[in-house]
PDB file of N, CA and C in Angstrom:
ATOM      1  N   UNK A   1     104.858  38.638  83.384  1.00  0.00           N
ATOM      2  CA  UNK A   1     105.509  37.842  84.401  1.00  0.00           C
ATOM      3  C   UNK A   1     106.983  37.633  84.054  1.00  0.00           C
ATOM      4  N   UNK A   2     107.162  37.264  82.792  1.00  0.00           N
ATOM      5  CA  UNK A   2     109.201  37.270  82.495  1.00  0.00           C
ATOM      6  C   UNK A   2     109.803  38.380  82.333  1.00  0.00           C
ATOM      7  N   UNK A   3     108.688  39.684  82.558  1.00  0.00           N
ATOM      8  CA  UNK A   3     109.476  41.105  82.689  1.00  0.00           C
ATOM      9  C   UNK A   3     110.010  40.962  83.991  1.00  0.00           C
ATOM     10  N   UNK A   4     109.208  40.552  85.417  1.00  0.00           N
ATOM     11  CA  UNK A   4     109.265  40.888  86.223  1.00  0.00           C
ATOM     12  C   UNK A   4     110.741  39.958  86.762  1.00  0.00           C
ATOM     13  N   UNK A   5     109.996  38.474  86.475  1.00  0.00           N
ATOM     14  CA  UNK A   5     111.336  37.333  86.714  1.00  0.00           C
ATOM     15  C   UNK A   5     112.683  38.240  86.037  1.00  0.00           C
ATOM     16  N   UNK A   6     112.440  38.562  84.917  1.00  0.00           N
ATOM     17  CA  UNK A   6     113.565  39.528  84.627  1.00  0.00           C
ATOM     18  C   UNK A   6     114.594  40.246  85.525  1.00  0.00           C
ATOM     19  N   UNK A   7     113.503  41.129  86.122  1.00  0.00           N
ATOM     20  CA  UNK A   7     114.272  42.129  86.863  1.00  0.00           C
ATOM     21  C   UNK A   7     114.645  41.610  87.933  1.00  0.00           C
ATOM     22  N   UNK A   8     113.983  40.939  88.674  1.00  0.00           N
ATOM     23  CA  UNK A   8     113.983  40.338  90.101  1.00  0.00           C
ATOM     24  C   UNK A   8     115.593  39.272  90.017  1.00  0.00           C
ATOM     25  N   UNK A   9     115.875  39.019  88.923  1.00  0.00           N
ATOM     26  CA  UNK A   9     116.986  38.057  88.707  1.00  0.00           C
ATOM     27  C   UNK A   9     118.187  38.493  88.191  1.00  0.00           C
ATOM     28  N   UNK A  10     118.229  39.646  88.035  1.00  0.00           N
ATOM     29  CA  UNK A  10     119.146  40.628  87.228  1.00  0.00           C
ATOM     30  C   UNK A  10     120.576  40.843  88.026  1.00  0.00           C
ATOM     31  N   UNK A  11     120.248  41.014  88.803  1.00  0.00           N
ATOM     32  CA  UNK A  11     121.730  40.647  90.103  1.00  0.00           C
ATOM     33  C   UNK A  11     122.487  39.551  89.690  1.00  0.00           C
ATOM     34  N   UNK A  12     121.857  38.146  88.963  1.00  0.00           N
ATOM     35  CA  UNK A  12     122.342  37.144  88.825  1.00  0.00           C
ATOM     36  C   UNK A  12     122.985  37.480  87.411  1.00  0.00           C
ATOM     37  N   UNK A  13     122.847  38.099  86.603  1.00  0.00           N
ATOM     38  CA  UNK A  13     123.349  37.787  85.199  1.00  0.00           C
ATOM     39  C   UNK A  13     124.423  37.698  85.314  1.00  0.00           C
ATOM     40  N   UNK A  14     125.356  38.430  85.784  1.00  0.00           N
ATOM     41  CA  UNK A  14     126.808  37.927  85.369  1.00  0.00           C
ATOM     42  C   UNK A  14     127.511  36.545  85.661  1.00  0.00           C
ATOM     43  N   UNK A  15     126.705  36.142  86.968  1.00  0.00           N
ATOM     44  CA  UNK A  15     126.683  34.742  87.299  1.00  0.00           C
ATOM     45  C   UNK A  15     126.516  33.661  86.040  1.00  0.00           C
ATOM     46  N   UNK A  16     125.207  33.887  85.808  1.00  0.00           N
ATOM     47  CA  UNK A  16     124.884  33.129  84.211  1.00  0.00           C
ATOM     48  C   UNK A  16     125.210  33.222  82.939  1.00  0.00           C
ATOM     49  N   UNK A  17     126.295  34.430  82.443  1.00  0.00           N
ATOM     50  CA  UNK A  17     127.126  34.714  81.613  1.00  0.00           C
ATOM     51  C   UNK A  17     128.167  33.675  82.022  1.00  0.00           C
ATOM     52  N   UNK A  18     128.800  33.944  83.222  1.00  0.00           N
ATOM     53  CA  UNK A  18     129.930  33.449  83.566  1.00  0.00           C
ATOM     54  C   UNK A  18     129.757  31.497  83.169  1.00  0.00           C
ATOM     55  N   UNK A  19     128.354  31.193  83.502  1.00  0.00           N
ATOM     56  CA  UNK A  19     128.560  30.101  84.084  1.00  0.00           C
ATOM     57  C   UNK A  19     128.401  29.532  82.227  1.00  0.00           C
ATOM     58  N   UNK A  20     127.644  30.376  81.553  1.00  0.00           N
ATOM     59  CA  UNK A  20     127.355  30.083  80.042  1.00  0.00           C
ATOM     60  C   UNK A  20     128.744  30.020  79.405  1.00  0.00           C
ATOM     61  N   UNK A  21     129.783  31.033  79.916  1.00  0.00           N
ATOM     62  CA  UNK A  21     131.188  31.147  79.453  1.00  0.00           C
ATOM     63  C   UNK A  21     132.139  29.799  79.336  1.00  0.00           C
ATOM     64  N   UNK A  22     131.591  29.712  80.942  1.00  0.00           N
ATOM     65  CA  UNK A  22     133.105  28.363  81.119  1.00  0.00           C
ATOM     66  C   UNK A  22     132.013  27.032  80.844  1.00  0.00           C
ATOM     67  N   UNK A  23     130.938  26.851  80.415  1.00  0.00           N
ATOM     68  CA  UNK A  23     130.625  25.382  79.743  1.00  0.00           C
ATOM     69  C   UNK A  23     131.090  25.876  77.830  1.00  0.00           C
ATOM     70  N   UNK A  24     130.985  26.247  77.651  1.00  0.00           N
ATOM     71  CA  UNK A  24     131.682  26.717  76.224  1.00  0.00           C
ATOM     72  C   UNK A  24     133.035  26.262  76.481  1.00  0.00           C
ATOM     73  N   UNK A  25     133.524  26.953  77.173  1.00  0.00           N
ATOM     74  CA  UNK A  25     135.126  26.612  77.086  1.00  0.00           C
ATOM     75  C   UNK A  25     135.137  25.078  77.563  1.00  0.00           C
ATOM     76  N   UNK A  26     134.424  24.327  78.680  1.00  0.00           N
ATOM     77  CA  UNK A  26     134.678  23.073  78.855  1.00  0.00           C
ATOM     78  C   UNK A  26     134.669  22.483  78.036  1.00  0.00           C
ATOM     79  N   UNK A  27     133.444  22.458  77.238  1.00  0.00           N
ATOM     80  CA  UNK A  27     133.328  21.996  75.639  1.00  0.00           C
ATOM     81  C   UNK A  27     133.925  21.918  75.085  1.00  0.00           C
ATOM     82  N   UNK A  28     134.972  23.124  74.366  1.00  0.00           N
ATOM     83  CA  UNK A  28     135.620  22.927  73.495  1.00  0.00           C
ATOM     84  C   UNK A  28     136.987  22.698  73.986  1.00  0.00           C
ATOM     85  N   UNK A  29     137.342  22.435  75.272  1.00  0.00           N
ATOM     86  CA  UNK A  29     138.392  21.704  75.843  1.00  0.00           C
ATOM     87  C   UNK A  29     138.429  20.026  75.436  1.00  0.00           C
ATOM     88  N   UNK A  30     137.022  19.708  75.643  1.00  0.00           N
ATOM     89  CA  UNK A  30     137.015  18.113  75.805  1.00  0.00           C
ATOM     90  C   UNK A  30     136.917  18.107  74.177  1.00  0.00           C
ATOM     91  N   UNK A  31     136.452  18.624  73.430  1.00  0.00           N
ATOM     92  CA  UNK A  31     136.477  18.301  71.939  1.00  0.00           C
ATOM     93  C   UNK A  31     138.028  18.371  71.163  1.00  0.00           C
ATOM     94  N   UNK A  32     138.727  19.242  72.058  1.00  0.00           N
ATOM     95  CA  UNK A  32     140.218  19.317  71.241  1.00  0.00           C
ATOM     96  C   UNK A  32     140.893  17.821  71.656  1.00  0.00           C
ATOM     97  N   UNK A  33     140.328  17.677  72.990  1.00  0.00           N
ATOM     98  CA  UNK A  33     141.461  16.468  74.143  1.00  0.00           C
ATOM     99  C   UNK A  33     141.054  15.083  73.094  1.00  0.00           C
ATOM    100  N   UNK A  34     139.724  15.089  72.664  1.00  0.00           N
ATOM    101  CA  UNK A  34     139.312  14.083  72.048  1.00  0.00           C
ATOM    102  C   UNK A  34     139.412  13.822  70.499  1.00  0.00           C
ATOM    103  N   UNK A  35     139.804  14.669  70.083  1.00  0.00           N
ATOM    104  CA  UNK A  35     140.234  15.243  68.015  1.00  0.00           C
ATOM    105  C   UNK A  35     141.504  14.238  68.281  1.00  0.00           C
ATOM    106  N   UNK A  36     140.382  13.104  67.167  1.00  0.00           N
ATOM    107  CA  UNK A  36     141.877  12.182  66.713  1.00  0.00           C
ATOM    108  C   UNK A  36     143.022  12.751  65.996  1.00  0.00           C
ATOM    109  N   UNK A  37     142.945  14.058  65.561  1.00  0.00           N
ATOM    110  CA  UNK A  37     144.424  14.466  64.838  1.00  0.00           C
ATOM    111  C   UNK A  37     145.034  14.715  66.238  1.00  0.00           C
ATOM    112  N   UNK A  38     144.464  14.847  67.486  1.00  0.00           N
ATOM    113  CA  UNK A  38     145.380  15.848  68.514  1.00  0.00           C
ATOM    114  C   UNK A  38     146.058  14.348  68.829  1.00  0.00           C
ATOM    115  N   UNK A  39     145.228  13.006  69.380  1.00  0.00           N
ATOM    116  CA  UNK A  39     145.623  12.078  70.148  1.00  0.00           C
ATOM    117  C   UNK A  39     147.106  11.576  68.963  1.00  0.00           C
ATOM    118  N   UNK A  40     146.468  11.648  67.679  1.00  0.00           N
ATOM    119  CA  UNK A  40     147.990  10.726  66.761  1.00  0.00           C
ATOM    120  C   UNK A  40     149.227  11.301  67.197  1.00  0.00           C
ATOM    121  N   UNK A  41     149.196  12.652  67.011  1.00  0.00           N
ATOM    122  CA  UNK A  41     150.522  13.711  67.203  1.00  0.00           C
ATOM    123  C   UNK A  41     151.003  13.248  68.653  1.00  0.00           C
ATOM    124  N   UNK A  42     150.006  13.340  69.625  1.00  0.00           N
ATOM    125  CA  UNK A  42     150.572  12.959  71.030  1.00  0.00           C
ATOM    126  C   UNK A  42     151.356  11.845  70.821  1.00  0.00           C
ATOM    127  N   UNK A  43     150.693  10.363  70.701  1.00  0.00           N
ATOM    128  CA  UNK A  43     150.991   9.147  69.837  1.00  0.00           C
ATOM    129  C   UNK A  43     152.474   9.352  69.203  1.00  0.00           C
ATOM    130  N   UNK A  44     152.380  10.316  68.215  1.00  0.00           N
ATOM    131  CA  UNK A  44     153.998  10.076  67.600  1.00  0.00           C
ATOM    132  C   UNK A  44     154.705  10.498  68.428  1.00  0.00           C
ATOM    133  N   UNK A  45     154.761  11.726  69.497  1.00  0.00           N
ATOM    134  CA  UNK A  45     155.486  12.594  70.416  1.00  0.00           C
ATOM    135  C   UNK A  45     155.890  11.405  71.391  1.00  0.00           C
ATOM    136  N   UNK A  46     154.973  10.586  71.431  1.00  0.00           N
ATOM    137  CA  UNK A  46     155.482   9.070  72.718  1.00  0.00           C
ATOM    138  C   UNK A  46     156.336   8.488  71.945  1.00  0.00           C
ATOM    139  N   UNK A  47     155.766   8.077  70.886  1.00  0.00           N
ATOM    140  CA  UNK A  47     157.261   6.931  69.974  1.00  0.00           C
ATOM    141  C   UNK A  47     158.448   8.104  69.620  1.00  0.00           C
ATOM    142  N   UNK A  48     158.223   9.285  69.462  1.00  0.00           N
ATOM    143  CA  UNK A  48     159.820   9.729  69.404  1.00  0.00           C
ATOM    144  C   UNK A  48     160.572   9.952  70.274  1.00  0.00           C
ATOM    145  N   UNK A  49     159.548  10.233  71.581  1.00  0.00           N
ATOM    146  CA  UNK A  49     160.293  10.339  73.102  1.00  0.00           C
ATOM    147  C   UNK A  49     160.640   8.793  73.265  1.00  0.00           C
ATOM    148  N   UNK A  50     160.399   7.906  73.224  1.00  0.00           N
ATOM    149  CA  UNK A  50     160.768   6.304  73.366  1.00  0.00           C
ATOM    150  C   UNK A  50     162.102   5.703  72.475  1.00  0.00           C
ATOM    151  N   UNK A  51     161.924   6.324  71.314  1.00  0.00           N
ATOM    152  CA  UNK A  51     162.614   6.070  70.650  1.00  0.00           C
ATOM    153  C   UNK A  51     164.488   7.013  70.595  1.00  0.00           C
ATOM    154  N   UNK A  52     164.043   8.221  71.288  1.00  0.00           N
ATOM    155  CA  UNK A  52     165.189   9.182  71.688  1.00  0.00           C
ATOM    156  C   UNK A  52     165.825   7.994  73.171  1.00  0.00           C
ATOM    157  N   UNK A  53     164.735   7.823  73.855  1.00  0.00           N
ATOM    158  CA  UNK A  53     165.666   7.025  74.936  1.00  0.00           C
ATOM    159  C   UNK A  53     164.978   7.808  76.292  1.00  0.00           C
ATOM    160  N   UNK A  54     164.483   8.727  76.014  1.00  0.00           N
ATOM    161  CA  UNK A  54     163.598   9.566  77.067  1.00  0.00           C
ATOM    162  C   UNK A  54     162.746   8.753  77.973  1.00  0.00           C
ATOM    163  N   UNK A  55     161.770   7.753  77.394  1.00  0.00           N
ATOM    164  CA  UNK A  55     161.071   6.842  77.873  1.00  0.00           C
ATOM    165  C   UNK A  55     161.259   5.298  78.122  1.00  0.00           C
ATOM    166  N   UNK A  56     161.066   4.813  79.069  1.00  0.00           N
ATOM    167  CA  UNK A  56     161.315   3.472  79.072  1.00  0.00           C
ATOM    168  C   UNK A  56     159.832   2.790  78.642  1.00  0.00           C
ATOM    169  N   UNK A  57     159.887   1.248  77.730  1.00  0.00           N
ATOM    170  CA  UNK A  57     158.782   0.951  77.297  1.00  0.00           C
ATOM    171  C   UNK A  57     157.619   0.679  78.146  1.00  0.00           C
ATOM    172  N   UNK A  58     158.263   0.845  79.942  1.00  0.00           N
ATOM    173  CA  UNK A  58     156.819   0.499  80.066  1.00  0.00           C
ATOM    174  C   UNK A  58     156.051   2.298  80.542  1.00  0.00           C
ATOM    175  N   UNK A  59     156.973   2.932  80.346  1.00  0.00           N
ATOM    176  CA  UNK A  59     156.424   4.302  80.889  1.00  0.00           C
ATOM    177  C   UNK A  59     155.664   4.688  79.299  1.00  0.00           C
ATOM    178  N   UNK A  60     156.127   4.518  78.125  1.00  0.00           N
ATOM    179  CA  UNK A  60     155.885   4.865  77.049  1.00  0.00           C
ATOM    180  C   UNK A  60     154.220   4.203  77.098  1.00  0.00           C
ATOM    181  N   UNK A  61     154.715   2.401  77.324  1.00  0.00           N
ATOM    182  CA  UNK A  61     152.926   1.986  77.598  1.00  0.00           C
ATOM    183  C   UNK A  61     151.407   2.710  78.332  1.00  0.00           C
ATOM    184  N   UNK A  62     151.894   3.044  79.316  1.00  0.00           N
ATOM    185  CA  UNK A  62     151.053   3.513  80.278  1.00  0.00           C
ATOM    186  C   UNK A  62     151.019   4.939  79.792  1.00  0.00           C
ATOM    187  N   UNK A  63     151.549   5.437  79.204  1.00  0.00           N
ATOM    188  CA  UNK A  63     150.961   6.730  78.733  1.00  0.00           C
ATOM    189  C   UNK A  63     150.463   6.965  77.126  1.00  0.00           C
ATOM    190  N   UNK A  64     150.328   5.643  76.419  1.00  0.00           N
ATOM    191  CA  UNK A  64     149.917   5.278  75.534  1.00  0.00           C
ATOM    192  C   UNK A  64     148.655   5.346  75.694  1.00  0.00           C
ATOM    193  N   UNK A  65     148.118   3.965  76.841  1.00  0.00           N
ATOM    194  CA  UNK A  65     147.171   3.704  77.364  1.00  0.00           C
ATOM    195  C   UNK A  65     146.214   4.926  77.922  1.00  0.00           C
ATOM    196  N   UNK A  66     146.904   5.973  78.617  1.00  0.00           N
ATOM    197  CA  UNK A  66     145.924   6.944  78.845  1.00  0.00           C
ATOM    198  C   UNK A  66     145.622   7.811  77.805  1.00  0.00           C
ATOM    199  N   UNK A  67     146.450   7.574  76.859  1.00  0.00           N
ATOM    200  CA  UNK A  67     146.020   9.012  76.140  1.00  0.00           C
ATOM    201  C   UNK A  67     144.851   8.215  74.906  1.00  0.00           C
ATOM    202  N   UNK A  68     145.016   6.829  74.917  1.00  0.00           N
ATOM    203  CA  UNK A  68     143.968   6.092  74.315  1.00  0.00           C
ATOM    204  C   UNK A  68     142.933   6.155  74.815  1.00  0.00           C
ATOM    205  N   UNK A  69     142.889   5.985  76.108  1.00  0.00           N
ATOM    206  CA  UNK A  69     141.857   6.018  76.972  1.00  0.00           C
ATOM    207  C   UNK A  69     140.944   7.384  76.949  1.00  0.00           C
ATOM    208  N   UNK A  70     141.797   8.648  76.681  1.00  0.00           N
ATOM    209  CA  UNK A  70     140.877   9.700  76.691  1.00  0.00           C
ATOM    210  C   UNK A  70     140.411   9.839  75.742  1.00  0.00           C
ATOM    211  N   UNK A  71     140.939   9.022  74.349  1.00  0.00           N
ATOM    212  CA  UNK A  71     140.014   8.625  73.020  1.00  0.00           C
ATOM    213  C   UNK A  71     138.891   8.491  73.118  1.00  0.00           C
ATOM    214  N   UNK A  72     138.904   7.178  73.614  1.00  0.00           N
ATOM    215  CA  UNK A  72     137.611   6.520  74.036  1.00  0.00           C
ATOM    216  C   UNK A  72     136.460   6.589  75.295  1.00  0.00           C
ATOM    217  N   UNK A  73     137.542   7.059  76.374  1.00  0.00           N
ATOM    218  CA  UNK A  73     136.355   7.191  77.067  1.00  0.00           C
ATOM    219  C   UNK A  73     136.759   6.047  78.040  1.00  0.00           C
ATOM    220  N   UNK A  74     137.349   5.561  77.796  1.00  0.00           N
ATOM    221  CA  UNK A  74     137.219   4.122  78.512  1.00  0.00           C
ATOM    222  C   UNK A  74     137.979   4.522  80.278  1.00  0.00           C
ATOM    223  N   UNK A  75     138.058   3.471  80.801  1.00  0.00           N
ATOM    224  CA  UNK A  75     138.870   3.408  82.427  1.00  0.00           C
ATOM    225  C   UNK A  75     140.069   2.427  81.822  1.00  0.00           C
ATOM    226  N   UNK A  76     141.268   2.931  82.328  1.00  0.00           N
ATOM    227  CA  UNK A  76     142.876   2.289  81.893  1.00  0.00           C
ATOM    228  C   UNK A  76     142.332   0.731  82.540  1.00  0.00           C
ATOM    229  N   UNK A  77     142.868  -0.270  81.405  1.00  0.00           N
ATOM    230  CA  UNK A  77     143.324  -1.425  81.944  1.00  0.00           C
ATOM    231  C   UNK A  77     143.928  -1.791  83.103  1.00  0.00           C
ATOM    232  N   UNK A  78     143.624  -2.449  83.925  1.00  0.00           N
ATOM    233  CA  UNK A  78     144.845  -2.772  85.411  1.00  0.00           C
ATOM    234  C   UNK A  78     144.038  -4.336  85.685  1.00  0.00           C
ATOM    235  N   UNK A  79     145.613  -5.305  85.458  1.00  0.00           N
ATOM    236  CA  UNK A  79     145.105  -5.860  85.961  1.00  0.00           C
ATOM    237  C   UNK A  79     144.678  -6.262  87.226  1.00  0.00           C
ATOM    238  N   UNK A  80     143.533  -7.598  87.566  1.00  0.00           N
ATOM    239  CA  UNK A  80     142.928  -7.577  88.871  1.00  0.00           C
ATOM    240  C   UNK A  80     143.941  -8.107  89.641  1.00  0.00           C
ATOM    241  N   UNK A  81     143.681  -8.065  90.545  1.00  0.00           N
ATOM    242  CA  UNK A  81     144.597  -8.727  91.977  1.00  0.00           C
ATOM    243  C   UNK A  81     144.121  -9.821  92.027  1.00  0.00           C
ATOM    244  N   UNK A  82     145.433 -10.734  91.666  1.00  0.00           N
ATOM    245  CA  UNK A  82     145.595 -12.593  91.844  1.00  0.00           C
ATOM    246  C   UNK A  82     144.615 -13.065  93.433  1.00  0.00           C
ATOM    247  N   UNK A  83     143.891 -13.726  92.826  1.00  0.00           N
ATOM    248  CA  UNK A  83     143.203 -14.967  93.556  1.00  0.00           C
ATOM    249  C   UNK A  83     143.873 -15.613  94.136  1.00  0.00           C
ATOM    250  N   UNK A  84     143.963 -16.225  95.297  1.00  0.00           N
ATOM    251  CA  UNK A  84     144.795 -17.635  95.776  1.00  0.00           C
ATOM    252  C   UNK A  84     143.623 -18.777  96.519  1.00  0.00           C
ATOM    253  N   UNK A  85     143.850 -19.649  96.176  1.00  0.00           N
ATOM    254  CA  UNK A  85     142.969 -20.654  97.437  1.00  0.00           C
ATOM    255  C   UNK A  85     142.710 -19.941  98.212  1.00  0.00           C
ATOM    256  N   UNK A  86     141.929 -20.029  99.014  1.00  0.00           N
ATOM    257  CA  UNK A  86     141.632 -19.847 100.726  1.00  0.00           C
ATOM    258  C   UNK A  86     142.625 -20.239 101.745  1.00  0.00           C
ATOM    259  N   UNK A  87     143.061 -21.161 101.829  1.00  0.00           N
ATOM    260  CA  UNK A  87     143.932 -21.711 102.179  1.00  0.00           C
ATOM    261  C   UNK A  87     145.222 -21.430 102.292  1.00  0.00           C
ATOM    262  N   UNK A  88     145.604 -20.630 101.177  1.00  0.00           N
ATOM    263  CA  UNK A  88     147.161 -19.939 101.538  1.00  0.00           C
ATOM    264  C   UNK A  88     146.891 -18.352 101.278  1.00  0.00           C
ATOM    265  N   UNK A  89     146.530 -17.979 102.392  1.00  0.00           N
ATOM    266  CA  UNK A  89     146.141 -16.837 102.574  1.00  0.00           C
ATOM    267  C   UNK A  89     145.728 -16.152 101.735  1.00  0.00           C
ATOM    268  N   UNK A  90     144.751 -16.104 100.682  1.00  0.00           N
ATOM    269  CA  UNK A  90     144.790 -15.448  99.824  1.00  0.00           C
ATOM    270  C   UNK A  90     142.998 -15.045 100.006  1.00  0.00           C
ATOM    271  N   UNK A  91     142.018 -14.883  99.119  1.00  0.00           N
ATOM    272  CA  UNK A  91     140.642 -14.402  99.266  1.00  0.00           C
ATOM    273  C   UNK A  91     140.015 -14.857  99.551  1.00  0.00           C
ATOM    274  N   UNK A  92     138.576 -14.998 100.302  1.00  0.00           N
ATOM    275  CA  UNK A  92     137.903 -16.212 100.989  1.00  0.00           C
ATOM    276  C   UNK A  92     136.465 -15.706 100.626  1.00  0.00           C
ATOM    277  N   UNK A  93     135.351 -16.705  99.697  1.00  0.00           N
ATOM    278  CA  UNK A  93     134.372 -16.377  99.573  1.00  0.00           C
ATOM    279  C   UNK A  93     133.358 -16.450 100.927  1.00  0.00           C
ATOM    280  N   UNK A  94     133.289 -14.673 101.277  1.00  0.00           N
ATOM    281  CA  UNK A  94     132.924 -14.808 102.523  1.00  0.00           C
ATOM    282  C   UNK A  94     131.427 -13.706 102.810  1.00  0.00           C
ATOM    283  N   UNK A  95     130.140 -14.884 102.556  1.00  0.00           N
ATOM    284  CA  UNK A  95     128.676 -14.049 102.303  1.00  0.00           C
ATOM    285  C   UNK A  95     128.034 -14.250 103.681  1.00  0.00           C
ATOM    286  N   UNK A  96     127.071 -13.701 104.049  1.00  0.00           N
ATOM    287  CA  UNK A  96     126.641 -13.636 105.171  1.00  0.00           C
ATOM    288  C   UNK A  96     125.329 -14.638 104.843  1.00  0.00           C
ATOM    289  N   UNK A  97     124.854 -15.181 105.531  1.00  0.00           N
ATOM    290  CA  UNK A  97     123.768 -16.297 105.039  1.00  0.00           C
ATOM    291  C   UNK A  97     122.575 -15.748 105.707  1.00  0.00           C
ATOM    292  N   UNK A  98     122.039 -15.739 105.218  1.00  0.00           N
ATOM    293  CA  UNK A  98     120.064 -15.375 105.639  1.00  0.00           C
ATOM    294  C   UNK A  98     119.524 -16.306 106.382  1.00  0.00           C
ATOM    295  N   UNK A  99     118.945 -15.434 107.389  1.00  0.00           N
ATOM    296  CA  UNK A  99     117.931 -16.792 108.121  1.00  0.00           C
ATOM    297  C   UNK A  99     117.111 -17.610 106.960  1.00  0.00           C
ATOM    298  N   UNK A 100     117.243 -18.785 107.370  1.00  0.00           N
ATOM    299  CA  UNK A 100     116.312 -19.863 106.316  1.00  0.00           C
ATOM    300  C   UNK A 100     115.244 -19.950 107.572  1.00  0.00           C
ATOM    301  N   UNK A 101     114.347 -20.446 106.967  1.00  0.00           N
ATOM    302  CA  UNK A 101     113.122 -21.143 107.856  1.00  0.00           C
ATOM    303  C   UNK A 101     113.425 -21.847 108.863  1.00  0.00           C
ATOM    304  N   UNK A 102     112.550 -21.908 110.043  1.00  0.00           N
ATOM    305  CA  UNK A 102     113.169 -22.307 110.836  1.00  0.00           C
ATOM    306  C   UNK A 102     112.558 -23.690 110.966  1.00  0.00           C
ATOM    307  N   UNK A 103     113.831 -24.632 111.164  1.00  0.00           N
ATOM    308  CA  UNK A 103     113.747 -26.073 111.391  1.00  0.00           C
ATOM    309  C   UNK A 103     112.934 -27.316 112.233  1.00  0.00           C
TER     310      UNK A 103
END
């Protein structure tokens, strides 16, 4: 029977080479992006571009932040969008209420 699945599927191999090819390469894409020797070097390449005058500190931040971020894994910090009373136009806790029993 896996002679036959064999043959019957054989049209596909280069498909499944191909597709075996580029998860290898994805792999060892995300393993270089993530090699703490690669992120430090980036790291110093920001403080010498910052420090040449190339970067302003908050552009230097935010690309700090991402390239930390692809360290870890994490989603970039941002902060949330300010709250205000209800009252001066700002967010309004607004839930839809369930029928309760009826009265």
């Amino acid at each position: 029977m896996d002679l036959l699945w064999a043959l019957l599927t054989l049209p596909y191999a280069p498909v499944r080479g191909l597709t075996a090819v580029v998860g290898v390469v994805a792999r060892e894409a995300e393993a270089r992006q993530r090699n703490p020797v690669n992120v430090r070097r980036e790291l110093e390449e920001l403080d010498a571009a910052a420090a040449a005058g190339h970067l302003t500190p908050e552009e230097r931040d935010r690309a700090e932040q991402r390239v930390l971020d692809r360290l870890t894994g994490g989603v970039s910090r941002q902060r949330p969008p300010e709250r205000r009373p209800a009252g001066e136009g700002g967010v309004r806790d607004v839930r839809r209420r369930r029928p309760g029993p009826a009265t």
